[in-house]
C-alpha atoms as a PDB file:
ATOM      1  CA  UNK A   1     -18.373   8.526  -3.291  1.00  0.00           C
ATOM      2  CA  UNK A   2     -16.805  11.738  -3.473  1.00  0.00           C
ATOM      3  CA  UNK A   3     -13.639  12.847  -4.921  1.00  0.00           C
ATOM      4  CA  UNK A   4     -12.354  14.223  -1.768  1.00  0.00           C
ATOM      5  CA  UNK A   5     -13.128  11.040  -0.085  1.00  0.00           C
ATOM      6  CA  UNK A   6     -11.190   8.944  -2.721  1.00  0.00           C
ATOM      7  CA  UNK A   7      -8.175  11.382  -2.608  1.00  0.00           C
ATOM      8  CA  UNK A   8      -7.885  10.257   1.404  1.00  0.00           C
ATOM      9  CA  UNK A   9      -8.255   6.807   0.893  1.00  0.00           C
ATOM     10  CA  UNK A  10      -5.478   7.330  -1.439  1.00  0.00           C
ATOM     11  CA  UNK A  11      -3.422   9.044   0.886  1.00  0.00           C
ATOM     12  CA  UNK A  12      -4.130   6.046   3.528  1.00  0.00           C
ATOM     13  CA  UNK A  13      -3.317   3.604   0.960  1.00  0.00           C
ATOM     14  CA  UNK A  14       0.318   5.877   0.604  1.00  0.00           C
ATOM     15  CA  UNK A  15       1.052   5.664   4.439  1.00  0.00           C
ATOM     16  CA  UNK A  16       0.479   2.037   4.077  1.00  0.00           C
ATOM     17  CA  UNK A  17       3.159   1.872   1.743  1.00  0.00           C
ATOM     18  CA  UNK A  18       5.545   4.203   3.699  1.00  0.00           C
ATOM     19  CA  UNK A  19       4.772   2.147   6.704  1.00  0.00           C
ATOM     20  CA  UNK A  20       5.808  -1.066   5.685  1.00  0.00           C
ATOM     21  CA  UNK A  21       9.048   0.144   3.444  1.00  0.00           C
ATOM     22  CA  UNK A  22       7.704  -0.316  -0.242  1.00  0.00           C
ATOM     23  CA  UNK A  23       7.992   3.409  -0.457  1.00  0.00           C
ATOM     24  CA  UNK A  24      10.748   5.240   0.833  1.00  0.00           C
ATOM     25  CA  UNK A  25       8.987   8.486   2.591  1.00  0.00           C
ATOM     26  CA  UNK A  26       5.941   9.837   3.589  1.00  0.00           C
ATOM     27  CA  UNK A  27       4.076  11.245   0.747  1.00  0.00           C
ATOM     28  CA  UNK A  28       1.552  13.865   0.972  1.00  0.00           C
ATOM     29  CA  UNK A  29      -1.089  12.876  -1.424  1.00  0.00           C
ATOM     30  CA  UNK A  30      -2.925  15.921  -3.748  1.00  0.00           C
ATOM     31  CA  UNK A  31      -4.465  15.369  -7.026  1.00  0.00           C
ATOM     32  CA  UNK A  32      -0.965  15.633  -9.281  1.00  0.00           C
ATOM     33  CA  UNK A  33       0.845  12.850  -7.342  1.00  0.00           C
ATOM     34  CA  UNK A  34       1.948  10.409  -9.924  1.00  0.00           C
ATOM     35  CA  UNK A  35       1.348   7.406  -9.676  1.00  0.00           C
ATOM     36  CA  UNK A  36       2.503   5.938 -12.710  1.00  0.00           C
ATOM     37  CA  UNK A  37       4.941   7.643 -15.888  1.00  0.00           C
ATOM     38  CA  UNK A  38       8.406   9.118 -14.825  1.00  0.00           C
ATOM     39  CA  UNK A  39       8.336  10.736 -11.552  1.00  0.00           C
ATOM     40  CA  UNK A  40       6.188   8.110  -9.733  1.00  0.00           C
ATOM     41  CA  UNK A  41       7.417   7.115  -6.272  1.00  0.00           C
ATOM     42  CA  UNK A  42       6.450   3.211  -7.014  1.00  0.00           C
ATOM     43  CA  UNK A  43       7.828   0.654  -8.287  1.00  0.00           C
ATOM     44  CA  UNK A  44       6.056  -2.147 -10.088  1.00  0.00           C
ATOM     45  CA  UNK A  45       5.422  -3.591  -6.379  1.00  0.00           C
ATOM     46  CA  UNK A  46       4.256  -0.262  -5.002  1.00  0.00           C
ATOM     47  CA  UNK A  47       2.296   0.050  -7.318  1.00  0.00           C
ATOM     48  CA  UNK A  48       0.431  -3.511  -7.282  1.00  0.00           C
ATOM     49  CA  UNK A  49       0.114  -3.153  -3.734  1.00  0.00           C
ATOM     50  CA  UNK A  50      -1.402  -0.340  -3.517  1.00  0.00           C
ATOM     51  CA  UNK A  51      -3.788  -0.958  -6.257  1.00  0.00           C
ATOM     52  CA  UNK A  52      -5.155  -4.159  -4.254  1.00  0.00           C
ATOM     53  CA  UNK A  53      -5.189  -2.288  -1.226  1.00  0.00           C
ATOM     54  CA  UNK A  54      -7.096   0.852  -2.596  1.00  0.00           C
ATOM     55  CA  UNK A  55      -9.517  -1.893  -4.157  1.00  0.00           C
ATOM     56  CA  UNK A  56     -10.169  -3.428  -0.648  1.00  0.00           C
ATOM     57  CA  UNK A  57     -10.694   0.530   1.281  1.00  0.00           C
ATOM     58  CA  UNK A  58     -13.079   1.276  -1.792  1.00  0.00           C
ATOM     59  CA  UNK A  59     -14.914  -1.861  -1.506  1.00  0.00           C
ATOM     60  CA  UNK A  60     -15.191  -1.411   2.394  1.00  0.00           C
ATOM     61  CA  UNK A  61     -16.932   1.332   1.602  1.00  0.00           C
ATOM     62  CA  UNK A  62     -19.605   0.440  -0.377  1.00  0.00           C
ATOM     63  CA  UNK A  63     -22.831  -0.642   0.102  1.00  0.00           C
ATOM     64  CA  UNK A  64     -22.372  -4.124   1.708  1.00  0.00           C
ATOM     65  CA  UNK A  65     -24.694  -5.979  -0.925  1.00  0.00           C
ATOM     66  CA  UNK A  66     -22.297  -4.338  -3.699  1.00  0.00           C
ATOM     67  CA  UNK A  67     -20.015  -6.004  -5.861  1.00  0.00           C
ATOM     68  CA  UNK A  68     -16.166  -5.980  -5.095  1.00  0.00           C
ATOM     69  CA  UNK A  69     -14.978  -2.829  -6.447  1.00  0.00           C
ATOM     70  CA  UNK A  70     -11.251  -3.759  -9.072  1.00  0.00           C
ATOM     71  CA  UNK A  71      -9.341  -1.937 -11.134  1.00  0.00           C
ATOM     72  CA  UNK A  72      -7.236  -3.473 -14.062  1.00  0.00           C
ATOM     73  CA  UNK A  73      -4.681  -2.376 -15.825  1.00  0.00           C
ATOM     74  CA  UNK A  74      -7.025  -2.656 -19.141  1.00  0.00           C
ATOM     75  CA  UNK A  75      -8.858   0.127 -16.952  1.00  0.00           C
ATOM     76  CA  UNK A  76      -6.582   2.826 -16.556  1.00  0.00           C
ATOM     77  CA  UNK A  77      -5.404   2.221 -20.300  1.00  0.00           C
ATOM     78  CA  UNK A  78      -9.345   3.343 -21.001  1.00  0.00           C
ATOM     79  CA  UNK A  79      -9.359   5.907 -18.956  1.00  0.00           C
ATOM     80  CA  UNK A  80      -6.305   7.431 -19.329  1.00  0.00           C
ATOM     81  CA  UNK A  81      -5.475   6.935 -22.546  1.00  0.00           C
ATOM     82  CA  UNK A  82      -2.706   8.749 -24.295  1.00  0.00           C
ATOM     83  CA  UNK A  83      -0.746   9.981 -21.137  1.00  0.00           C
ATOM     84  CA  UNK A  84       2.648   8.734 -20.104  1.00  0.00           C
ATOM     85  CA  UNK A  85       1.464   9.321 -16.197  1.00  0.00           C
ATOM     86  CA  UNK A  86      -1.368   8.396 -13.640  1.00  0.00           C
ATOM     87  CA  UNK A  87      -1.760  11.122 -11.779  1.00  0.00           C
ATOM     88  CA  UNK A  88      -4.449  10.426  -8.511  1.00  0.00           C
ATOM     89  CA  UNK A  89      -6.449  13.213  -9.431  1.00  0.00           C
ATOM     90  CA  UNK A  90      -7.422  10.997 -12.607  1.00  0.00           C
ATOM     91  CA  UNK A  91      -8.001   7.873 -10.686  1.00  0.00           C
ATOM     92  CA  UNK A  92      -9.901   9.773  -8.156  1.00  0.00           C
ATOM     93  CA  UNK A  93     -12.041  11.389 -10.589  1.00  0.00           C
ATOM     94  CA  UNK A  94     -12.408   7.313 -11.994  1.00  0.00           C
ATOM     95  CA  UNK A  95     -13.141   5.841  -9.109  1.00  0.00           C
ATOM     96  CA  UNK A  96     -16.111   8.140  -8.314  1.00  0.00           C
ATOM     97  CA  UNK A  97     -17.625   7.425 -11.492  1.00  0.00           C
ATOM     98  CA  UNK A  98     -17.242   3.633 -11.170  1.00  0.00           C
ATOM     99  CA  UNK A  99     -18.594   3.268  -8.028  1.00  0.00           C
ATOM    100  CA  UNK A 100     -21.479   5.766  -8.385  1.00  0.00           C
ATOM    101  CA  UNK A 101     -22.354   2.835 -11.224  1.00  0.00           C
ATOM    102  CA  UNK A 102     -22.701   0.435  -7.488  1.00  0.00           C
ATOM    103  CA  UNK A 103     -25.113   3.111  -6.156  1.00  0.00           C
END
């Protein structure tokens, strides 16, 4: 999986969240958008809800013998470590690692 390819499925996962109201606006998605630290657009539910739903799109997307792609919050701690923000660009740049690992 590419990082380009994450980065949209991000952005799908965003209008998700604008379309049903757990986000206020439309957000246009680039590597810097924060997910989590102190300008993120989610709250706590946001952000769960997105994470499940970016789980299920990256999981579609897999081979369909794969395992069920997750991502816990012990995760991001490990690879992210140190930083008071989640940006997407870093969980892009995760998520293509992890899931070349289902390859």
């Amino acid at each position: 999986m590419k990082r380009e390819h994450v980065l949209q499925l991000i952005q799908e996962c965003f209008d998700t969240l604008a379309s049903s109201d757990l986000i206020k606006e439309k957000v246009h998605v680039d590597g810097q958008t924060q997910l989590l630290g102190p300008n993120s657009l989610l709250d706590s539910i946001a952000f769960v809800t997105f994470m499940v739903e970016l789980e299920d799109r990256i999981t579609q997307t897999l081979e369909p013998d794969a395992p069920m792609f997750s991502l816990s919050i012990g995760d991001i701690h490990d690879f992210n470590p140190d930083k008071a923000a989640l940006t997407t660009g870093t969980l892009a740049d995760f998520t293509v690692r992890a899931t070349s690992a289902h390859a």
